[in-house]
C-alpha atoms as a PDB file:
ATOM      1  CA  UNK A   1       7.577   7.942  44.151  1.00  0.00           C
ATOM      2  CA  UNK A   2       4.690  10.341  44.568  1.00  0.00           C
ATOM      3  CA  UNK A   3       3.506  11.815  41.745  1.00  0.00           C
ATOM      4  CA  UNK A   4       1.072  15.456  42.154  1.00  0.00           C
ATOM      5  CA  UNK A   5      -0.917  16.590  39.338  1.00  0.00           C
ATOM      6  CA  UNK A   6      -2.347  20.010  40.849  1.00  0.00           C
ATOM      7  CA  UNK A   7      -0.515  22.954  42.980  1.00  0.00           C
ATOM      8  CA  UNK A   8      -3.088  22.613  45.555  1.00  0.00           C
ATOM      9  CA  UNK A   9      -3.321  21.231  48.779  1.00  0.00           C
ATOM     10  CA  UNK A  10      -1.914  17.677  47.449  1.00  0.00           C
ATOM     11  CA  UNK A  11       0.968  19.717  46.412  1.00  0.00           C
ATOM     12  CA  UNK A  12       1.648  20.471  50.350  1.00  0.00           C
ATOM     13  CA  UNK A  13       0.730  17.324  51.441  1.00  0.00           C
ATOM     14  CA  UNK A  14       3.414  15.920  48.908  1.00  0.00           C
ATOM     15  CA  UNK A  15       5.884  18.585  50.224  1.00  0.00           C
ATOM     16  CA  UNK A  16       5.137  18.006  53.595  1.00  0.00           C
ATOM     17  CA  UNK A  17       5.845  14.463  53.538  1.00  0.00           C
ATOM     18  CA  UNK A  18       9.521  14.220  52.947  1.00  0.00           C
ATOM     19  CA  UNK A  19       9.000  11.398  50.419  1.00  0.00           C
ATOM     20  CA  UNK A  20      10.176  11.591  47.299  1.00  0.00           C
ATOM     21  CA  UNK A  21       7.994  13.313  44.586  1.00  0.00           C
ATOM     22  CA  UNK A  22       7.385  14.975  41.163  1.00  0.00           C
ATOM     23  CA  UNK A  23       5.008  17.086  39.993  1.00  0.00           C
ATOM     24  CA  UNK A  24       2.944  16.935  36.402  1.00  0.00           C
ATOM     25  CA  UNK A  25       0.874  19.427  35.217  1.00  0.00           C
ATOM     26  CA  UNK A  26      -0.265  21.970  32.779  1.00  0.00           C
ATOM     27  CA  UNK A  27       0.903  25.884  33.111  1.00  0.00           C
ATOM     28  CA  UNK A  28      -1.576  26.440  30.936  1.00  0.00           C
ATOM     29  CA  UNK A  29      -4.436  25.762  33.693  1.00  0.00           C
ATOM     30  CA  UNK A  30      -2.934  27.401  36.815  1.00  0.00           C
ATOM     31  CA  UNK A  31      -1.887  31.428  37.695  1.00  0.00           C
ATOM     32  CA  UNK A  32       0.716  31.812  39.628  1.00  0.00           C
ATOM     33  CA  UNK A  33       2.222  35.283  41.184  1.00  0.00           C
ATOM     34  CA  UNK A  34       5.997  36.073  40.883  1.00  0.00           C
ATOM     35  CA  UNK A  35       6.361  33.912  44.128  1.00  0.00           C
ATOM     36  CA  UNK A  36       4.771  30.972  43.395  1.00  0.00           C
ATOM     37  CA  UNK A  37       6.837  31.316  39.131  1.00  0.00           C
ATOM     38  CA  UNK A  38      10.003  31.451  41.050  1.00  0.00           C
ATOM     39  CA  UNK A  39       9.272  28.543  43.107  1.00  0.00           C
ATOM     40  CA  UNK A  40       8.000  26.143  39.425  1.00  0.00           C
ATOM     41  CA  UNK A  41      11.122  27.282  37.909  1.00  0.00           C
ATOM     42  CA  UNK A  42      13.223  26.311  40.552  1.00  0.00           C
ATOM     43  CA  UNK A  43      11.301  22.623  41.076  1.00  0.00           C
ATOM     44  CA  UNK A  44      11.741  22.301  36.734  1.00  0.00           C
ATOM     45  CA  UNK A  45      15.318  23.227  37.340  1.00  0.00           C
ATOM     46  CA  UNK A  46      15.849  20.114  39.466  1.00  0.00           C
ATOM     47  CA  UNK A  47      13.546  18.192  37.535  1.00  0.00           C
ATOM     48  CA  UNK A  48      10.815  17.539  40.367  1.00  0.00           C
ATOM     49  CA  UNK A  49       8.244  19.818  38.206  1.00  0.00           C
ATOM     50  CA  UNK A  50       6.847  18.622  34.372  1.00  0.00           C
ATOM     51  CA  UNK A  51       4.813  20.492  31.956  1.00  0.00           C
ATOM     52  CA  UNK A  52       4.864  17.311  29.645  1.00  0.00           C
ATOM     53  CA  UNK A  53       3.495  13.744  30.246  1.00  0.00           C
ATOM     54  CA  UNK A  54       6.582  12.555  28.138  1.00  0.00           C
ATOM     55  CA  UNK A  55       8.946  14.247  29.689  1.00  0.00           C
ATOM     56  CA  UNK A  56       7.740  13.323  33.203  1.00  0.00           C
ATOM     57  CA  UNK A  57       7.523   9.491  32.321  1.00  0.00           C
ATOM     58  CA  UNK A  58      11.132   9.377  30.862  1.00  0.00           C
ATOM     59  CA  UNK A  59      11.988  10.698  33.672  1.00  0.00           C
ATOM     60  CA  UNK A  60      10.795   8.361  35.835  1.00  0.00           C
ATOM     61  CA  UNK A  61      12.202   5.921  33.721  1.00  0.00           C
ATOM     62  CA  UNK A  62      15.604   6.676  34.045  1.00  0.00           C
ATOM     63  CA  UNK A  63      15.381   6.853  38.541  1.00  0.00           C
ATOM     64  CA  UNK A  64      13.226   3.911  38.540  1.00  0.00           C
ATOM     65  CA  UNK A  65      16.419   1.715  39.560  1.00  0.00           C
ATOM     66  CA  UNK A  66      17.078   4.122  42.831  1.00  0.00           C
ATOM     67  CA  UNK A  67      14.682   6.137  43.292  1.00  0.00           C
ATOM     68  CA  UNK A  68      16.113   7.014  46.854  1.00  0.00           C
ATOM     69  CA  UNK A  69      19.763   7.922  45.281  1.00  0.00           C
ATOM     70  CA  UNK A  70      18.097  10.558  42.945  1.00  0.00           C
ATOM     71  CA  UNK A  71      15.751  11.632  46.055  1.00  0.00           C
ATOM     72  CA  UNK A  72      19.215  11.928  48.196  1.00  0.00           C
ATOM     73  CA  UNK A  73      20.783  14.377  45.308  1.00  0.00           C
ATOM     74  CA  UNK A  74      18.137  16.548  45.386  1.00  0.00           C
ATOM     75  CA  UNK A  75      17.371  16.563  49.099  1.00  0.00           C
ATOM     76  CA  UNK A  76      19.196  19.766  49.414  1.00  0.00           C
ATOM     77  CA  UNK A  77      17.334  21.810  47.366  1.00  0.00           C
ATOM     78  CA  UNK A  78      14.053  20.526  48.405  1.00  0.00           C
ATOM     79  CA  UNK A  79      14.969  21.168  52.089  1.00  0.00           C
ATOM     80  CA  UNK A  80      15.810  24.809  50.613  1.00  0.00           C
ATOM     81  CA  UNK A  81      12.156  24.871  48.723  1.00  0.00           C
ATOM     82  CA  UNK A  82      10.688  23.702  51.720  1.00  0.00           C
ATOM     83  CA  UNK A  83      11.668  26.531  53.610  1.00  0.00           C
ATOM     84  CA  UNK A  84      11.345  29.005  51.655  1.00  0.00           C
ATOM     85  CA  UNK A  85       7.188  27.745  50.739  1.00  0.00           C
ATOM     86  CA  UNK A  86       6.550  27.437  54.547  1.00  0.00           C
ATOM     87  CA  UNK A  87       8.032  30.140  55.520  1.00  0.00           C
ATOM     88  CA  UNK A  88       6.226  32.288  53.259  1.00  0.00           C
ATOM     89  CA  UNK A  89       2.627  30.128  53.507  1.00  0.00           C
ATOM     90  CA  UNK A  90       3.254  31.222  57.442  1.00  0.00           C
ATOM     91  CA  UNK A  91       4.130  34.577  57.131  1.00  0.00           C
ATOM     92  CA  UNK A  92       1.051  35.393  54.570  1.00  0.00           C
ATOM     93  CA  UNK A  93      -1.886  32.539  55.250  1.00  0.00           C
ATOM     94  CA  UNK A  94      -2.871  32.891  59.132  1.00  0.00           C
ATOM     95  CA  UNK A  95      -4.824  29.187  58.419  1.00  0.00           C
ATOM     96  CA  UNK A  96      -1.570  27.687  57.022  1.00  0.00           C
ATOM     97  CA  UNK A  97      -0.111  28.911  60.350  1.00  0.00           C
ATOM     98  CA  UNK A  98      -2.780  27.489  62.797  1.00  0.00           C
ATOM     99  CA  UNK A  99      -2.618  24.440  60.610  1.00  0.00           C
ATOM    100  CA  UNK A 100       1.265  23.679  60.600  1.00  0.00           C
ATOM    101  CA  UNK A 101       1.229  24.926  64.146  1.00  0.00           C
ATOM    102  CA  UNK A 102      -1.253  22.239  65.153  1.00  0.00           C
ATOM    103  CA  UNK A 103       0.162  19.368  63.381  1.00  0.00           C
END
């Protein structure tokens, strides 16, 4: 289980990977346009995305057995995430492009 603490570029590299991930961290430290509000809600909606430390680690508790079953019931909306992120880091980031492009 990977765990990202900052919407960054280990955020991507998280997303990229296909592996299965959550995401701590503080709204109170980050911005985010309508875009990227939509796309938090929708990863604290599936309960990939924590605001709380608690929260987060009774989380983890409770998929700790099968990690990979939890992954598997979620894989369709991260596939749908996924999409919808790239798509839009292509269409408005000309880097992200050459980057994705190249890789």
């Amino acid at each position: 289980l990977l765990i990202c603490t900052y919407p960054q570029t280990t955020f991507l590299e998280v997303l990229m990977s296909g592996k299965p991930f959550i995401i701590l961290m503080s709204r109170n430290h980050w911005l985010f346009d309508n875009f990227g509000e939509k796309l938090l809600n929708r990863l604290m909606k599936i309960n990939i995305l924590f605001t709380n430390e608690v929260d987060a680690a009774n989380h983890i508790n409770n998929i700790s057995n099968n990690i990979e079953s939890w992954w598997n019931t979620k894989n369709e909306e991260i596939s749908k995430i996924r999409k919808i992120f790239f798509n839009f880091q292509l269409k408005n980031d000309q880097s992200w492009k050459k980057f994705f492009i190249n890789d």
